[in-house]
N, C-alpha and C. Protein backbone atom coordinates (compact mmCIF):
# COMPACT_ATOMS: atom_id res chain seq x y z
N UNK A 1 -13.44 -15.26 -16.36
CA UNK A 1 -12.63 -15.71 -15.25
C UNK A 1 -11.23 -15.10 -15.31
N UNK A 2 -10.35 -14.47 -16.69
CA UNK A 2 -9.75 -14.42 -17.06
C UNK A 2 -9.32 -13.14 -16.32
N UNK A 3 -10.50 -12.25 -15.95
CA UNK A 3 -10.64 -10.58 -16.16
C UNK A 3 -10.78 -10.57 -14.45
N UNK A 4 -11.39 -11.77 -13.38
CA UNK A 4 -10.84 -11.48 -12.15
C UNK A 4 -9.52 -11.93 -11.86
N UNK A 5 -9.36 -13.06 -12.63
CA UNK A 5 -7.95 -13.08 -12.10
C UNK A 5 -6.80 -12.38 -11.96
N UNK A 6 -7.24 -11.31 -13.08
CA UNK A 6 -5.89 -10.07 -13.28
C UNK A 6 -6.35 -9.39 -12.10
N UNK A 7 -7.51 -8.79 -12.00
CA UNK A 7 -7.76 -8.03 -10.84
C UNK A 7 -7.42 -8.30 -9.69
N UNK A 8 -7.73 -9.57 -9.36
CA UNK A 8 -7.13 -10.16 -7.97
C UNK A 8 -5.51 -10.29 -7.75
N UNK A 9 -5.05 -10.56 -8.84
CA UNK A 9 -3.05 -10.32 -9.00
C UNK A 9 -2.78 -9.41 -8.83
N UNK A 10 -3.22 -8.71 -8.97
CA UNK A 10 -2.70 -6.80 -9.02
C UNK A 10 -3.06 -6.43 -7.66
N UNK A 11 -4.25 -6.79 -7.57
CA UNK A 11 -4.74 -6.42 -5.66
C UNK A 11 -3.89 -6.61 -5.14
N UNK A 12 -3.25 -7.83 -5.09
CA UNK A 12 -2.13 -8.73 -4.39
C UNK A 12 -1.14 -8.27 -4.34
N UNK A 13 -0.81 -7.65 -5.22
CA UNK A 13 0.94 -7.86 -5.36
C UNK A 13 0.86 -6.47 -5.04
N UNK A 14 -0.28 -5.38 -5.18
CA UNK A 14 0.07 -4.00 -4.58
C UNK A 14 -0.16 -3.90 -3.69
N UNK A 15 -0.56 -4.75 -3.17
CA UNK A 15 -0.98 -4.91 -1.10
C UNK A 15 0.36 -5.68 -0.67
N UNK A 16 0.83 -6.13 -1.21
CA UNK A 16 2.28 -6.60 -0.59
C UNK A 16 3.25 -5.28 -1.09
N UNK A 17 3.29 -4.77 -2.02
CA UNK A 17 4.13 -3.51 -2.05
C UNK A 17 3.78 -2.50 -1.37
N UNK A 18 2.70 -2.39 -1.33
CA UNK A 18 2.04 -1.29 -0.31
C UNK A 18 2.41 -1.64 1.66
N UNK A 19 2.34 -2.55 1.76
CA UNK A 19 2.22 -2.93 2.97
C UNK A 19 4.08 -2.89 3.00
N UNK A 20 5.13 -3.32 2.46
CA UNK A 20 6.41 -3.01 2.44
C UNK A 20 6.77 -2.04 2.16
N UNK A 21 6.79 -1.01 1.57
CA UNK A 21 6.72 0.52 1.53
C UNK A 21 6.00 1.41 2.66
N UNK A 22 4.56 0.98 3.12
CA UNK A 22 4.46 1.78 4.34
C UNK A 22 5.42 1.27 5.69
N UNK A 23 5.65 -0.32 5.97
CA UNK A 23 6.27 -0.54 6.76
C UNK A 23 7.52 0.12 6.86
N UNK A 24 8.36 0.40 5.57
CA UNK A 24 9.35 1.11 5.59
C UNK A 24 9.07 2.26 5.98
N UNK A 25 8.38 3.01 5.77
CA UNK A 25 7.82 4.35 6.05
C UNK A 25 7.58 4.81 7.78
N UNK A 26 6.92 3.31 8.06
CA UNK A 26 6.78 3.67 9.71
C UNK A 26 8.40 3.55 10.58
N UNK A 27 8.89 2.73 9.63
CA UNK A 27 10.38 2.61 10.74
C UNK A 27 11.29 3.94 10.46
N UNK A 28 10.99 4.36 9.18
CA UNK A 28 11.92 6.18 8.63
C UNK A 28 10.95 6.87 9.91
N UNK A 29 9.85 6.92 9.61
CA UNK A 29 8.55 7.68 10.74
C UNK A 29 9.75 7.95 12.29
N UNK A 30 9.65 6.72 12.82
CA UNK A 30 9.85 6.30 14.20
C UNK A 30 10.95 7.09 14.51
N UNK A 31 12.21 6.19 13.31
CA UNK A 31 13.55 6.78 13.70
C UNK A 31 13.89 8.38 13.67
N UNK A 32 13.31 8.58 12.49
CA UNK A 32 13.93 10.64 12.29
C UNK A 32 12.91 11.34 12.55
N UNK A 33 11.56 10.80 12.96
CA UNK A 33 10.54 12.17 13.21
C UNK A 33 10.15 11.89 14.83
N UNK A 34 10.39 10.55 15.69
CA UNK A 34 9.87 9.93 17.31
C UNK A 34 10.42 9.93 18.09
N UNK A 35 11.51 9.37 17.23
CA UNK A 35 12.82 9.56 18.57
C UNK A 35 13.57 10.67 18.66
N UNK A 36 14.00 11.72 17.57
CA UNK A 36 14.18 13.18 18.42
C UNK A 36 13.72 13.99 19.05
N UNK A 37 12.15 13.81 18.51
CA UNK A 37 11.29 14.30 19.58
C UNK A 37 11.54 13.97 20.80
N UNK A 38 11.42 12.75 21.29
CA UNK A 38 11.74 12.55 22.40
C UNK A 38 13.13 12.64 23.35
N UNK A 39 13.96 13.45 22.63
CA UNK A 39 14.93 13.41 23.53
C UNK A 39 14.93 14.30 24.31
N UNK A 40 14.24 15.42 24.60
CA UNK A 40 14.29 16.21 25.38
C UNK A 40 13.21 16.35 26.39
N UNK A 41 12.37 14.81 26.45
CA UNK A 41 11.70 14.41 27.58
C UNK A 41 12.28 13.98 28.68
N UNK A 42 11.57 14.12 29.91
CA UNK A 42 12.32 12.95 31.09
C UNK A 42 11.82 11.52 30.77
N UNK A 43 12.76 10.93 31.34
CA UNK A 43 12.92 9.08 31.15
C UNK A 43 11.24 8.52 31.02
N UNK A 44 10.07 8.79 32.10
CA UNK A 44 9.19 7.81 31.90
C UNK A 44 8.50 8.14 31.37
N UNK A 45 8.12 9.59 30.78
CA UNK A 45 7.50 10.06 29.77
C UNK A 45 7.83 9.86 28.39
N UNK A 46 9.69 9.68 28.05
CA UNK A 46 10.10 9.29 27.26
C UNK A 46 9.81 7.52 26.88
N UNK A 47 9.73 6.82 27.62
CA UNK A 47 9.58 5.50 27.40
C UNK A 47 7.95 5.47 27.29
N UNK A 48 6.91 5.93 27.73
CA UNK A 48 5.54 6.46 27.44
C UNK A 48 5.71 6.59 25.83
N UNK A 49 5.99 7.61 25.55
CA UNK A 49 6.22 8.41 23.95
C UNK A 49 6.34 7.10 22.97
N UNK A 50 7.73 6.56 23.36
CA UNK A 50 8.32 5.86 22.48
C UNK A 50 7.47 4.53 22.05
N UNK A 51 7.06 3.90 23.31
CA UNK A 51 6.38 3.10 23.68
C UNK A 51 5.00 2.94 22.54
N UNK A 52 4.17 4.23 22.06
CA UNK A 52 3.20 4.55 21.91
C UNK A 52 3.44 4.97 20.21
N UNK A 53 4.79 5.63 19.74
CA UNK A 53 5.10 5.38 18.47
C UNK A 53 5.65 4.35 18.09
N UNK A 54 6.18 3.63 18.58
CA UNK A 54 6.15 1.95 18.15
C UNK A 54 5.51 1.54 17.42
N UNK A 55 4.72 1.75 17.49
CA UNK A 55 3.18 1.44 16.79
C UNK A 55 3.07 2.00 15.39
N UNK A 56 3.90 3.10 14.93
CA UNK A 56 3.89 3.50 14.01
C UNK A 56 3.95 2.64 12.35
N UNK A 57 4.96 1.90 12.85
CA UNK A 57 5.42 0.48 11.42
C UNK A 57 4.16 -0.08 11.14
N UNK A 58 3.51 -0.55 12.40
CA UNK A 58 2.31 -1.22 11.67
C UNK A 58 1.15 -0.52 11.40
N UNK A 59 0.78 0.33 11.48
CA UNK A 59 -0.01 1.21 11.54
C UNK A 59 -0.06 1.87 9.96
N UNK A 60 1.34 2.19 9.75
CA UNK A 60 1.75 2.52 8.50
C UNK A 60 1.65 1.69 7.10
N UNK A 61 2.27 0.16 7.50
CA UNK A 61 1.67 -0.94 6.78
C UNK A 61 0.08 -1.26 6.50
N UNK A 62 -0.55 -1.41 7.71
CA UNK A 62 -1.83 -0.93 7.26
C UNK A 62 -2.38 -0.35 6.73
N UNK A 63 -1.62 0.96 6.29
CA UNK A 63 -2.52 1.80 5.22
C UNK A 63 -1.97 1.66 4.70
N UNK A 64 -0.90 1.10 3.61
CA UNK A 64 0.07 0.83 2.97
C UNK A 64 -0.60 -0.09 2.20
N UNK A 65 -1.01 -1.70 3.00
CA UNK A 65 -2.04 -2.34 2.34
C UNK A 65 -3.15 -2.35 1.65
N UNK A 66 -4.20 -1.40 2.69
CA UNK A 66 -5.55 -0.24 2.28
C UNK A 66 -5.09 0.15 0.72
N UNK A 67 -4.60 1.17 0.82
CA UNK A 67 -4.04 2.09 0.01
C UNK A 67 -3.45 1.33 -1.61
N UNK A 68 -2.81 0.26 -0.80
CA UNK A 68 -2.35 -1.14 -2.39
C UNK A 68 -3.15 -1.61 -2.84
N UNK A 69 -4.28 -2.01 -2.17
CA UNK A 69 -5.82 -3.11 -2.34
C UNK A 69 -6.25 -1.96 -3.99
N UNK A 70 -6.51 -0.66 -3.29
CA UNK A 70 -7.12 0.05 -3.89
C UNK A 70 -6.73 0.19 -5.47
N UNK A 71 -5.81 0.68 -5.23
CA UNK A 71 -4.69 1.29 -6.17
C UNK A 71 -4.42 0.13 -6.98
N UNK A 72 -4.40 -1.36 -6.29
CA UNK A 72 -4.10 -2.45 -7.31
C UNK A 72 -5.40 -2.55 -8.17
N UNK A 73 -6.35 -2.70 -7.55
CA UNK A 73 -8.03 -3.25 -8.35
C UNK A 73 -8.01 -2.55 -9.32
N UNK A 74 -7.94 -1.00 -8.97
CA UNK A 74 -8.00 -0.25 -10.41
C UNK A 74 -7.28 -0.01 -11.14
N UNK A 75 -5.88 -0.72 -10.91
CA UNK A 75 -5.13 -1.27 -12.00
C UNK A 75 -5.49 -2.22 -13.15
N UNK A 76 -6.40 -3.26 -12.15
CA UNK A 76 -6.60 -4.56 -12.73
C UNK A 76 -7.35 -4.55 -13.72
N UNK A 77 -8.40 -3.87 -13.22
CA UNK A 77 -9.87 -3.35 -13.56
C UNK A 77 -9.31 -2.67 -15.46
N UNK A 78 -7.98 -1.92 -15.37
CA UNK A 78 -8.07 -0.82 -15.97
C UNK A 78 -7.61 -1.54 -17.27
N UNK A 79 -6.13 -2.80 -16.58
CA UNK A 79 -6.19 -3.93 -17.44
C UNK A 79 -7.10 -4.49 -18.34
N UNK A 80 -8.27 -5.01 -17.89
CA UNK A 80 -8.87 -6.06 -17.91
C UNK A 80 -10.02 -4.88 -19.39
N UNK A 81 -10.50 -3.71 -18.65
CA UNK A 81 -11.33 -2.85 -20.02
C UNK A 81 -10.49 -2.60 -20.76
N UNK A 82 -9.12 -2.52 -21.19
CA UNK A 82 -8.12 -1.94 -22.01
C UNK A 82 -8.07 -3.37 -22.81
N UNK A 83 -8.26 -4.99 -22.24
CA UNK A 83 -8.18 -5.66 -23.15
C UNK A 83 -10.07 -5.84 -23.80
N UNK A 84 -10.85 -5.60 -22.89
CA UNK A 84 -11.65 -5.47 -23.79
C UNK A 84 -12.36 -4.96 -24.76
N UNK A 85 -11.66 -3.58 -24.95
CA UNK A 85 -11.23 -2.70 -25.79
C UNK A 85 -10.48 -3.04 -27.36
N UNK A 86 -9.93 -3.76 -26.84
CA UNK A 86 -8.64 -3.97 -27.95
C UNK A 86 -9.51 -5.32 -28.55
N UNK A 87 -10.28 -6.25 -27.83
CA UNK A 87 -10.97 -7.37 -28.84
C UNK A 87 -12.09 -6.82 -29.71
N UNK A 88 -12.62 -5.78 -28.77
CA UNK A 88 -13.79 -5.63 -29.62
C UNK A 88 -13.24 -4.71 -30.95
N UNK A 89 -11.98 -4.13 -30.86
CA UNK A 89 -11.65 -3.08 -31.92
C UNK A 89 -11.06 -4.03 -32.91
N UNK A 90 -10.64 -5.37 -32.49
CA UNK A 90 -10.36 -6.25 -33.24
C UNK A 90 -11.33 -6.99 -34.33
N UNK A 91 -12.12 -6.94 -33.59
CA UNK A 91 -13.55 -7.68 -34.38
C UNK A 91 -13.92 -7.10 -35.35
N UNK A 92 -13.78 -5.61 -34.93
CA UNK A 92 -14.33 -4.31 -35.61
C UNK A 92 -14.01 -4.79 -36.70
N UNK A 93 -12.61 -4.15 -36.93
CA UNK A 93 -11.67 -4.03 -38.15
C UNK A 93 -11.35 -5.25 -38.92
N UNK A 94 -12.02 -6.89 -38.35
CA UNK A 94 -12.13 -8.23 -38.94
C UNK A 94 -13.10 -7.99 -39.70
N UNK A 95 -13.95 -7.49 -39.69
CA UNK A 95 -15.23 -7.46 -40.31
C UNK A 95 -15.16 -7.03 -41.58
């Protein structure tokens, strides 16, 4: 029980870092790569554009999360054989 619970903490907490790091990522995205683009549109094409990268923050968080889920488990995972590693080498050398 010991060995999901790490796994599931780590999922967690890198899906919340993940998901705050891409969110950051989509609002850097928006501001310095969406909106200069668009300045040299006319107005309703420009509000079209903008309108449509908006979307970018969450979009970005989303894989941000994806991307944390992942990256956390096989953290956890990597945890969890590294301690069972270390008992059984314990036992070993009890013997």
């Amino acid at each position: 029980m010991r060995s999901v619970a790490t796994i599931l903490k780590r999922a967690t907490l890198w899906a919340f870092c993940g998901s705050a790091i891409g969110w950051i990522a989509g609002f850097v995205y928006y501001f310095l790569i969406s909106v200069p683009r668009a300045e040299g549109m006319n107005p309703m094409e420009r509000d079209t554009f903008l309108c449509a990268e908006g979307h970018a923050p969450l979009a970005f968080a989303l894989l941000g999360i994806i991307v944390g889920i992942i990256f956390g488990s096989g953290m956890g995972t990597g945890i969890v054989i590294a301690r069972r590693r270390a008992e059984r080498a314990e036992q070993t050398h009890s013997m």
